[in-house]
Protein backbone atom coordinates (compact mmCIF):
# COMPACT_ATOMS: atom_id res chain seq x y z
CA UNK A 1 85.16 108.89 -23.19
CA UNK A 2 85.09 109.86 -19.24
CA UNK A 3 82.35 107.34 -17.91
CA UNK A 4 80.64 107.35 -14.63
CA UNK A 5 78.28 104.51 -13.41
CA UNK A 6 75.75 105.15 -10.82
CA UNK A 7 73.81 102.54 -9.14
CA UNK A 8 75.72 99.04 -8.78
CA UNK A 9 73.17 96.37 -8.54
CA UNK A 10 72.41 94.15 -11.11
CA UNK A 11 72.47 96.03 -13.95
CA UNK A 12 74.90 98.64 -12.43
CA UNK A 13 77.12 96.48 -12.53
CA UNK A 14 76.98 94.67 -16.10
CA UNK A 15 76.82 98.37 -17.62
CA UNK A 16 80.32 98.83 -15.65
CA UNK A 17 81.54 95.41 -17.01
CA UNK A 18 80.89 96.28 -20.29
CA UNK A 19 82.54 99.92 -20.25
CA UNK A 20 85.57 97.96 -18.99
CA UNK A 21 85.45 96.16 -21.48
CA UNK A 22 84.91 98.91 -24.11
CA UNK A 23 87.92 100.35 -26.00
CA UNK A 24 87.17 104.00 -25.89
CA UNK A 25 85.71 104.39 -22.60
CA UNK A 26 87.66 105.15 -19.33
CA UNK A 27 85.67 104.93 -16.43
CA UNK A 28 86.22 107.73 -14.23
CA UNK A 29 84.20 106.60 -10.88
CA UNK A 30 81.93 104.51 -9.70
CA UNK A 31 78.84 105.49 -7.54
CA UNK A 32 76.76 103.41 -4.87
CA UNK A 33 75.25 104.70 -1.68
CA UNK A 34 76.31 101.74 0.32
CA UNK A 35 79.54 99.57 0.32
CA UNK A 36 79.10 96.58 -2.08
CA UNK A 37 81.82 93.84 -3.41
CA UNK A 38 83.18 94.37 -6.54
CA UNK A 39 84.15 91.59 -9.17
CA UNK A 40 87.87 92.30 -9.73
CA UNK A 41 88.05 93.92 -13.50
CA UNK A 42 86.07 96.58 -10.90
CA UNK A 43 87.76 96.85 -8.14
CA UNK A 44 90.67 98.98 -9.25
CA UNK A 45 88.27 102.44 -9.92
CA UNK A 46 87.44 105.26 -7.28
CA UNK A 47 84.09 104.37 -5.67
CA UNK A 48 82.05 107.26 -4.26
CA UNK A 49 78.87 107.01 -2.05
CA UNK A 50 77.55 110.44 -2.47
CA UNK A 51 76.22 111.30 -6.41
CA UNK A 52 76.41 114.98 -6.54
CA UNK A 53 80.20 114.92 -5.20
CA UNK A 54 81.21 112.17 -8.07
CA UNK A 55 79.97 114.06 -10.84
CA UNK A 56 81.47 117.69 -9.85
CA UNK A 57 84.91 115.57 -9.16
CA UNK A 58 84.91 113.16 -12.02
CA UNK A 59 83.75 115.60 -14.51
CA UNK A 60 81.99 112.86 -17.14
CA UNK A 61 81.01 112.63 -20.47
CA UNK A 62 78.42 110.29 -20.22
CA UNK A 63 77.43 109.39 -17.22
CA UNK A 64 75.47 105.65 -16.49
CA UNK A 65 72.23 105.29 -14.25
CA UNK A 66 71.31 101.96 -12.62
CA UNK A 67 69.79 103.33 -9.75
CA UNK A 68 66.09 103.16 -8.06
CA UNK A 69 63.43 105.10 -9.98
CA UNK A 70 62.93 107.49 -7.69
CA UNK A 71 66.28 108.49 -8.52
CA UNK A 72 66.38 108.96 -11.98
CA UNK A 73 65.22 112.46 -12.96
CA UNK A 74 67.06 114.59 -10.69
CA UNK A 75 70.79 112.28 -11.50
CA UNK A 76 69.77 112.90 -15.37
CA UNK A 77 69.08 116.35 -15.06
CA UNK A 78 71.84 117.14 -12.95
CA UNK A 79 74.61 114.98 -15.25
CA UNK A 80 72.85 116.83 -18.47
CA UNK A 81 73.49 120.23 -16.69
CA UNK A 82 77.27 119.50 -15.63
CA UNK A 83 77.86 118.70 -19.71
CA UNK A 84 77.38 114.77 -19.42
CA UNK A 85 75.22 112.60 -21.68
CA UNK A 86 73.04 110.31 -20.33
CA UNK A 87 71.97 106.65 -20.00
CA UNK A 88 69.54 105.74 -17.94
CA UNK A 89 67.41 102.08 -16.93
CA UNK A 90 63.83 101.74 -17.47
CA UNK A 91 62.06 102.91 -16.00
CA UNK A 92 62.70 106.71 -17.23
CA UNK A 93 60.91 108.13 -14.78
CA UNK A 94 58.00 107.72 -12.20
CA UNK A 95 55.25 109.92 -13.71
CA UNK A 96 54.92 110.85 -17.43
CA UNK A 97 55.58 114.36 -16.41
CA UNK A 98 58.76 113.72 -15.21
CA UNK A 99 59.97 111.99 -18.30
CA UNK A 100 59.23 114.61 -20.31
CA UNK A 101 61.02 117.01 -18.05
CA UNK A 102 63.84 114.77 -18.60
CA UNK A 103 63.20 114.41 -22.34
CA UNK A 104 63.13 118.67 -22.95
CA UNK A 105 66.51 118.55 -20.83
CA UNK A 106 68.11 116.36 -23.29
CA UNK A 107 66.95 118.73 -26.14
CA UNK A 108 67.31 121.94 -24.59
CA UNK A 109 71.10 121.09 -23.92
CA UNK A 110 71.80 119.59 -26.43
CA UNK A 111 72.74 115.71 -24.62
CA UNK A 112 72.22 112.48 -26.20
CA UNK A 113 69.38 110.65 -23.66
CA UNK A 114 69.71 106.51 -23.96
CA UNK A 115 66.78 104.20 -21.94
CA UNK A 116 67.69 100.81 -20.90
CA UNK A 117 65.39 99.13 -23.29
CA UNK A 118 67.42 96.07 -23.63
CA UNK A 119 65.47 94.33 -26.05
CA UNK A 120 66.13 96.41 -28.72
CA UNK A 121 69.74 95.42 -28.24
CA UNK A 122 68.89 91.79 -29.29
CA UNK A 123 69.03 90.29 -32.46
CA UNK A 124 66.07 87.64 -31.98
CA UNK A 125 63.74 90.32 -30.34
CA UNK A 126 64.43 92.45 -33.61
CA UNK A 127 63.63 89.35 -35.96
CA UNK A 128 60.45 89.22 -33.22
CA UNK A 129 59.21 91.97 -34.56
CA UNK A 130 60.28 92.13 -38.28
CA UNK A 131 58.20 89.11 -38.45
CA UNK A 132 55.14 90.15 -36.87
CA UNK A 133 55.51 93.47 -38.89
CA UNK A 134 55.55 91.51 -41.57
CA UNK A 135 52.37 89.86 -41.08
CA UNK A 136 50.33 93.29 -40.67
CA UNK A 137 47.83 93.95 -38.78
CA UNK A 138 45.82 94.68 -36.17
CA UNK A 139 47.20 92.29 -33.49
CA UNK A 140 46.75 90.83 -30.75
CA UNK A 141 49.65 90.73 -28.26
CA UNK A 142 49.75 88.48 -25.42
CA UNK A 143 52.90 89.10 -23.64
CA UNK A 144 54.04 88.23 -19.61
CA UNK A 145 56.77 87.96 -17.34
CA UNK A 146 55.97 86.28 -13.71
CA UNK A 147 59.09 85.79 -11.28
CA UNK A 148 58.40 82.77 -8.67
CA UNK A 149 61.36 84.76 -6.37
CA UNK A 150 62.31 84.32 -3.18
CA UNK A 151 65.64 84.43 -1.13
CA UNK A 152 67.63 87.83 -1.97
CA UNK A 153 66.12 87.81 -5.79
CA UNK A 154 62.40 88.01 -3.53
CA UNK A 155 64.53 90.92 -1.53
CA UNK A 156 65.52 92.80 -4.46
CA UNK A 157 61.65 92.45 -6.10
CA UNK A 158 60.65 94.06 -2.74
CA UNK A 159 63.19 96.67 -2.53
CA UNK A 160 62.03 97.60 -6.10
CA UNK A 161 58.21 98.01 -4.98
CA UNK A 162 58.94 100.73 -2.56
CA UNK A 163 58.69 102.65 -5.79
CA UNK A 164 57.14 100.81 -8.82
CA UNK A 165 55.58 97.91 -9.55
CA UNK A 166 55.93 94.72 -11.21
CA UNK A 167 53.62 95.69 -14.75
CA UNK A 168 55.29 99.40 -15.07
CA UNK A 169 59.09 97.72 -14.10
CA UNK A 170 58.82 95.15 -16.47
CA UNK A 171 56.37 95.82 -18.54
CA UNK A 172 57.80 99.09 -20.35
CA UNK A 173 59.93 96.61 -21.86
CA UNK A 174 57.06 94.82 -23.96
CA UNK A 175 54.85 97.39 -24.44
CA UNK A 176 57.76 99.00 -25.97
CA UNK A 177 57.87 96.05 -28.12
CA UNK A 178 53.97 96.65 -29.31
CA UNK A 179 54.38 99.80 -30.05
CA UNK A 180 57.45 99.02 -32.36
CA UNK A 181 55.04 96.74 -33.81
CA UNK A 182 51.94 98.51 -34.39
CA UNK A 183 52.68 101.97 -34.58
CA UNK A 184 49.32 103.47 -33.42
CA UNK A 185 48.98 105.38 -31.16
CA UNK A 186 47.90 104.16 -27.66
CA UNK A 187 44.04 105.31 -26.52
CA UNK A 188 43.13 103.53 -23.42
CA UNK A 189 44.05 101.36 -20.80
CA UNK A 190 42.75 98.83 -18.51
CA UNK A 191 44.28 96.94 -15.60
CA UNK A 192 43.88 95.35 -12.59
CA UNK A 193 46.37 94.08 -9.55
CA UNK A 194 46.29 92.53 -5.99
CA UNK A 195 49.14 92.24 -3.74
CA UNK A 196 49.56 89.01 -2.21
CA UNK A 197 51.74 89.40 0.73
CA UNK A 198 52.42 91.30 3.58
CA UNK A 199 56.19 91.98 2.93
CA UNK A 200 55.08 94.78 0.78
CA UNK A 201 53.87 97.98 1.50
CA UNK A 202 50.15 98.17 1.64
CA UNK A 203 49.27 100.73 -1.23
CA UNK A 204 51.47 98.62 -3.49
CA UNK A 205 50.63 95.03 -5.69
CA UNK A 206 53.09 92.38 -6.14
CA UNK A 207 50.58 91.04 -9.66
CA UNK A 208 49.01 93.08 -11.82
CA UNK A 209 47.77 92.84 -15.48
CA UNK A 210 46.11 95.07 -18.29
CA UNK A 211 45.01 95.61 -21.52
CA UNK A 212 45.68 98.64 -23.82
CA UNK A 213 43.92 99.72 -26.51
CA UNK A 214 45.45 101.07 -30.19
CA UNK A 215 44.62 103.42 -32.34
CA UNK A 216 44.46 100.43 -36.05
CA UNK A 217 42.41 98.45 -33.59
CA UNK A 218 45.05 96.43 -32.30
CA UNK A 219 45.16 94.87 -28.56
CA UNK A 220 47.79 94.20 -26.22
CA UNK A 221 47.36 92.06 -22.80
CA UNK A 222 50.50 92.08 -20.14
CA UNK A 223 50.62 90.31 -16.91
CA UNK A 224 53.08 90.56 -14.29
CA UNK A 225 54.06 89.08 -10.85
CA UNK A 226 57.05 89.08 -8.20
CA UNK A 227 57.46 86.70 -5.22
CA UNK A 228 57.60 83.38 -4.04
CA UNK A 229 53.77 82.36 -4.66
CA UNK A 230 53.90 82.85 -8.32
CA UNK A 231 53.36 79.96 -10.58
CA UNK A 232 55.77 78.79 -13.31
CA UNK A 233 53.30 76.90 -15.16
CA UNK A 234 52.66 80.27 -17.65
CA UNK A 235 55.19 82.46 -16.60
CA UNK A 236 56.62 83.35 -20.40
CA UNK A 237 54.14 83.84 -23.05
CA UNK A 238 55.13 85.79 -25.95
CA UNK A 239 52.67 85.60 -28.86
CA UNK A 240 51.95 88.36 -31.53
CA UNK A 241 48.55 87.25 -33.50
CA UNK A 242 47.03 88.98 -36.55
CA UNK A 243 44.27 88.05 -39.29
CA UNK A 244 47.83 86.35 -41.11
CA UNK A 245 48.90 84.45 -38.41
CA UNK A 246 50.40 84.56 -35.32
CA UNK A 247 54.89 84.81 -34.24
CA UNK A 248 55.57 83.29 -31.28
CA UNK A 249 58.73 82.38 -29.00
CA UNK A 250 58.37 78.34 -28.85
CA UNK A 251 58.06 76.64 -25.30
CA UNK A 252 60.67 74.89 -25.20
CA UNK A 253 63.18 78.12 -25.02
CA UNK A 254 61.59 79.58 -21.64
CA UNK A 255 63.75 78.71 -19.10
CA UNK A 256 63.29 79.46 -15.75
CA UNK A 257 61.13 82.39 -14.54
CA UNK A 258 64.60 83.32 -11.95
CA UNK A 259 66.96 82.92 -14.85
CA UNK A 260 68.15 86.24 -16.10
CA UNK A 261 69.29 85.22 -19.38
CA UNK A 262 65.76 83.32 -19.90
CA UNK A 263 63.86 86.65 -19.27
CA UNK A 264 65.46 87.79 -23.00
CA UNK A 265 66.31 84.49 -24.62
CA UNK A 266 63.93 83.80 -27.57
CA UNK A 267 65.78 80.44 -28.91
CA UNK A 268 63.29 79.58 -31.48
CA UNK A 269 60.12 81.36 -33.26
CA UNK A 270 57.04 79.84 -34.41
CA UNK A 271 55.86 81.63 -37.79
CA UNK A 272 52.17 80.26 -38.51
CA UNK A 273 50.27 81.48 -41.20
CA UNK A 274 47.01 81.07 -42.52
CA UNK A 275 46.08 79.88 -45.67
CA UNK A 276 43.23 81.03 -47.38
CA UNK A 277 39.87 81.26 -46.01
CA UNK A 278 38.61 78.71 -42.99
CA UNK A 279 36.99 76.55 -45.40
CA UNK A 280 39.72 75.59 -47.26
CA UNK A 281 42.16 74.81 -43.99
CA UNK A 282 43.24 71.29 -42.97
CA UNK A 283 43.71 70.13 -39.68
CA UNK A 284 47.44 69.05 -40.59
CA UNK A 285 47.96 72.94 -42.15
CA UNK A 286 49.62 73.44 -38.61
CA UNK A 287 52.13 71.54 -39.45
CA UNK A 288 53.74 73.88 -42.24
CA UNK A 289 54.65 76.60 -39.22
CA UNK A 290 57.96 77.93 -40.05
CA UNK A 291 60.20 77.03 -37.59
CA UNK A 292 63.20 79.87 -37.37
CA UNK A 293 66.19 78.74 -34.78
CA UNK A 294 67.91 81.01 -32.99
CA UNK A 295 70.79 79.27 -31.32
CA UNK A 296 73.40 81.68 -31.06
CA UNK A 297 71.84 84.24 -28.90
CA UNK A 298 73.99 87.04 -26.54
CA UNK A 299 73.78 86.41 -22.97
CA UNK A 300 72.59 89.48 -20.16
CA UNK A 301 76.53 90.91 -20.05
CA UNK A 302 76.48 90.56 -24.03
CA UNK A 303 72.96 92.75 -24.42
CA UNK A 304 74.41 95.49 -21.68
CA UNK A 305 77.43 95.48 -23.58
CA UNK A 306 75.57 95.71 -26.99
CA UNK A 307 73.31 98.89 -24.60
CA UNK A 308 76.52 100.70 -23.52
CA UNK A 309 78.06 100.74 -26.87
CA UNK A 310 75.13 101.66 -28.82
CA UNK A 311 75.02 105.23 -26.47
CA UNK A 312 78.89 105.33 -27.13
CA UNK A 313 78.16 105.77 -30.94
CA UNK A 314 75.33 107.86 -30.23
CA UNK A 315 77.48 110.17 -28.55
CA UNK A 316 80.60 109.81 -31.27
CA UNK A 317 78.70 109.65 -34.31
CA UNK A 318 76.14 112.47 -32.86
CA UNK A 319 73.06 110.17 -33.97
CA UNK A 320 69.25 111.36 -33.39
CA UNK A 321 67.61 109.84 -30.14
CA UNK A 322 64.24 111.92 -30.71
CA UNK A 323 62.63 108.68 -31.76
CA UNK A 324 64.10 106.95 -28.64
CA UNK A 325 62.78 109.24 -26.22
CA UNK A 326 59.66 109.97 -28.18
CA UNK A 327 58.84 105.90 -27.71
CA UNK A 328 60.42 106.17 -24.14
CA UNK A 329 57.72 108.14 -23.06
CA UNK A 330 55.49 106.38 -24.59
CA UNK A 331 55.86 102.95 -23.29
CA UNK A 332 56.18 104.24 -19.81
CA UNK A 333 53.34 106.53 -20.22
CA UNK A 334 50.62 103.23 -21.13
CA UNK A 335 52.37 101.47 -17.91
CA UNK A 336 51.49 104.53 -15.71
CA UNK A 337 47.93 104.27 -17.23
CA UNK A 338 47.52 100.39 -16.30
CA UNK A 339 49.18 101.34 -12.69
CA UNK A 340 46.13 104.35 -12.68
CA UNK A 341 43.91 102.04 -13.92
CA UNK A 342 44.27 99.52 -10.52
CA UNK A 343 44.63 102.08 -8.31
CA UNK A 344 41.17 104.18 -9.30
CA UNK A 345 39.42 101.10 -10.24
CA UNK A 346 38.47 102.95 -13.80
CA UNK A 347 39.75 102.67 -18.07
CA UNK A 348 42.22 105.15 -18.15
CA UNK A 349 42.12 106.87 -21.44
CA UNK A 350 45.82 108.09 -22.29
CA UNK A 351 46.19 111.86 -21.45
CA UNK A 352 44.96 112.30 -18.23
CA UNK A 353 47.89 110.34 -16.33
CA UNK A 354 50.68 111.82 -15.29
């Protein structure tokens, strides 16, 4: 398969690794506006700086997109049009209306569309949510990511906010995770921000948190902040809590809020279930929470390499994304709501953002 990777940041870059590394893949160019340093399994591919001249050159099959949001829908639109399937990062798009103009592309013409949800890529996020299926609901999620960044990590969080913040950047990832969950349908949304420093551009926030609203009476909260005044006291919570009991990712597997790996790595689950009615509960009934260890977890390169070669055998195998997209969209659309939501100052009830 003909590969092309656009965008070679971060994640640009570990999506290249991995198609390296990948059997049936030859990548045919590599695509960053600037000139960067390449690790050296890279270094050997053509490198272009100008998008639309790669792809008529290169002539892809699937073609890889790691760049700024901004960017996203016209490079998946264009590689869907030129006979290329598509992967793109979260998030899809910058307004709901633009993901589903991206969404119809992929049907009309017939292209597999892949999201960099990289959670779904991980076995211990999977067991996650197994588990808190299992429980039934409704739930309560209380889920955050803060980042106390600074130095070029601080640079890259600020590069990022010239188009989207923290909660719709990060957060697409764990509200994706609800709705796996729950399966309700969203309703409304709630949020509130502040930015809290003058590095950024005034209209934007740098922390920002909501709370959405599902259809089985379920709740989610998620909280998110980039830069170097950020506390790491709660920077990773990660519980799911029903009328059964609660799952939870145990604090002593958190890491570091600038460690990449720790932003996945689960490590151990707390399964607590209750037992009967409150009168009959003792004080020591704590103490029967399932422990499940998860020791052998894949690192960042391991998940983008799981990513890349689950849209490989999307594209070989022909296998059904509509569910993908459909939950794509949907993720990124209750994000868009909480980023409304500061902004106006008002619930925004999902359906009028866009």
């Amino acid at each position: 398969m003909r590969v092309l990777i656009v965008g070679l940041g971060n994640m640009g870059r570990s999506h290249a690794l991995a198609h390296h590394a990948h059997l049936e893949v030859t990548i045919v160019g590599l695509v960053n506006r600037s000139s960067i340093n390449l690790p050296k399994e890279l270094q050997g591919y053509p490198v272009y700086s100008v998008f639309q001249a790669a792809l008529a050159e290169t002539k892809p099959e699937l073609v890889v997109i790691a760049t700024y949001t901004d960017t996203h829908v016209d490079y998946a639109i264009a590689a869907m049009e030129a006979g290329a399937h598509v992967f793109v990062e979260k998030p899809l798009a910058m307004t709901v209306a633009d993901a589903v103009r991206v969404v119809e592309s992929a049907k009309r013409l017939k292209r597999k569309l892949g999201v960099g949800y990289i959670l779904r890529h991980h076995p211990s996020w999977q067991r996650l949510i197994a588990e808190a299926r299992e429980l039934g609901g409704p739930y309560v999620f209380r889920l955050n990511l803060n980042q106390q960044s600074d130095g070029l990590t601080w640079e890259t969080h600020k590069a990022l906010m010239d188009t989207t913040s923290p909660i719709v950047d990060c957060g697409v990832h764990y509200v994706d995770v609800m709705c796996q969950i729950t399966d309700a349908a969203p309703l409304r949304v709630h949020g509130m921000g502040l930015r809290l420093s003058d590095e950024i551009k005034p209209d934007m926030y740098n922390y920002g948190q909501f709370q959405v609203f599902f259809a089985d009476g379920s709740i989610g909260w998620y909280e998110a902040g980039w830069g170097p005044m950020m506390s790491e006291t709660a920077f990773f919570v990660k519980d799911v809590i029903s009328p059964n009991g609660a799952v939870s990712i145990t604090d002593g597997n958190k890491g570091t809020s600038d460690d990449i790996d720790g932003h996945t790595k689960v490590g151990g689950l707390r399964i607590h279930r209750t037992n009967g009615s409150s009168m009959n509960r003792r004080s020591s009934d704590r103490r029967d929470d399932r422990i499940i260890a998860l020791p052998d977890e894949p690192d960042h390169q391991a998940l983008c390499a799981a990513e890349q070669a689950w849209i490989i055998d999307a594209v070989l195998n022909d296998i059904d994304l509509t569910r993908h997209m459909t939950d794509a969209v949907r993720s990124l659309q209750i994000c868009l709501s909480a980023d409304q939501s500061i902004r106006s100052g008002k619930i925004c009830h999902l359906g009028e953002v866009n």
